[in-house]
Protein backbone atom coordinates (compact mmCIF):
# COMPACT_ATOMS: atom_id res chain seq x y z
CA UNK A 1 -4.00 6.47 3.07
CA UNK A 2 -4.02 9.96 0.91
CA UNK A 3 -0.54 9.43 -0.08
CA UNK A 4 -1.62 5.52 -1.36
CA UNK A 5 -4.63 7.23 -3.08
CA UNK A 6 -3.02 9.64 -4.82
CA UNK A 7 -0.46 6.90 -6.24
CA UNK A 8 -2.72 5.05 -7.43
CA UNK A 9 -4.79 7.91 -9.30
CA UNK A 10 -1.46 8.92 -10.54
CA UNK A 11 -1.08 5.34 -12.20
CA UNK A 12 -4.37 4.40 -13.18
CA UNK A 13 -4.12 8.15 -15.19
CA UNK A 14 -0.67 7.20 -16.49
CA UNK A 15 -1.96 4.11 -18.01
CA UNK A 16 -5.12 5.14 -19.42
CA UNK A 17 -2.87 7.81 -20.96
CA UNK A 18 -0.13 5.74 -22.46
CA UNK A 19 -2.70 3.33 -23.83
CA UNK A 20 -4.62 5.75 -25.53
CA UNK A 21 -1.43 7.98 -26.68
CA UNK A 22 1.15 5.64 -27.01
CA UNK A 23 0.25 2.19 -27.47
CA UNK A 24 -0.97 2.44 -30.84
CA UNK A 25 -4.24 0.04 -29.60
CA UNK A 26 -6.73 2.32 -30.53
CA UNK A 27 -5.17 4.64 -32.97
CA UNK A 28 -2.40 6.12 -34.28
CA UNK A 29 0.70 7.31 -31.89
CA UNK A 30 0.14 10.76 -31.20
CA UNK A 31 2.71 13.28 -31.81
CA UNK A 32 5.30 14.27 -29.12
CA UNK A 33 3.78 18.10 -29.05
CA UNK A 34 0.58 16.40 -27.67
CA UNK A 35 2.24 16.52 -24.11
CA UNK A 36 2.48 20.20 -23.76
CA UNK A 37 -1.24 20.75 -23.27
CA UNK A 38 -1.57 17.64 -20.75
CA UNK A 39 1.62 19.81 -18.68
CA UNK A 40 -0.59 22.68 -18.98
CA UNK A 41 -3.34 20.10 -17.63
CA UNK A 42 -1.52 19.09 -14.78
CA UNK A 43 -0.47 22.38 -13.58
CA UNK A 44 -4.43 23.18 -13.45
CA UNK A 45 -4.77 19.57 -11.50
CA UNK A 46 -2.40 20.94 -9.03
CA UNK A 47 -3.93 24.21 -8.58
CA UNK A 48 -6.95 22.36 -7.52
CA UNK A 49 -5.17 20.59 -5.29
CA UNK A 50 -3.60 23.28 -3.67
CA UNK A 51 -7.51 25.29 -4.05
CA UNK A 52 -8.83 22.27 -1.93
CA UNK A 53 -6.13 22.08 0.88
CA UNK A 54 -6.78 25.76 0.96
CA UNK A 55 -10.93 26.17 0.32
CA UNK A 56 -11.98 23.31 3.29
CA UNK A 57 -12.18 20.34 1.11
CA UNK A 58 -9.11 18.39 2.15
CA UNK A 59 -10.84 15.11 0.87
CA UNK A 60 -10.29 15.71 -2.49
CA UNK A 61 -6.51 17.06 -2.12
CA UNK A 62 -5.57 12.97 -2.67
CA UNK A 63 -7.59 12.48 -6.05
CA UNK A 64 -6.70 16.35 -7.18
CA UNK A 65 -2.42 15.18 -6.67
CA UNK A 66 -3.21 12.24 -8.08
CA UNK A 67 -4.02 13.69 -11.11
CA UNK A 68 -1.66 16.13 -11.26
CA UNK A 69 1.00 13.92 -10.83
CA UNK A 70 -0.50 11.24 -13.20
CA UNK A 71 -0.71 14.13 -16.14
CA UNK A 72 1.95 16.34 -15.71
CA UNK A 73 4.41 13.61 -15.05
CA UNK A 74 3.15 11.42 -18.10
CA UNK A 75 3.37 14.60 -20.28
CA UNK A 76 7.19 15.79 -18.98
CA UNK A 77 8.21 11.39 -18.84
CA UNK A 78 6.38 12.01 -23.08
CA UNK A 79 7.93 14.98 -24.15
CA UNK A 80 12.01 14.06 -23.31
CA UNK A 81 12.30 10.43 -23.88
């Protein structure tokens, strides 16, 4: 169940991402530098993650990857291609 939770954190983030990056929908494409501060994001998402696993909170390890992995991923997936 935490792995299914963090997948679909990790999308739903991706998406809301693209569409308001990417898409052009609701304004402009943004530049391709944009992504280095959402890696920079997602390394701090993952430090939380790990802080959680670590500080008793293991509920929110799921939501904390998710979002890490929805960022960070979008950003690297933004910056090469």
């Amino acid at each position: 169940m935490k792995v299914v939770t963090a997948v679909v954190v990790a999308c739903a983030i991706a998406g809301l991402l693209y569409l308001s990056l990417d898409s052009g929908r609701f304004a402009p494409p943004a530049e391709r530098a944009f992504s280095m501060p959402l890696v920079g994001l997602g390394v701090i998402f993952a430090g939380a993650a790990w802080a959680a696993s670590k500080g008793g909170y293991p509920e929110r390890v799921p939501f904390f990857t998710g979002l890490a992995v929805g960022v960070g991923g979008y950003a690297l997936v933004r910056l090469f291609i």
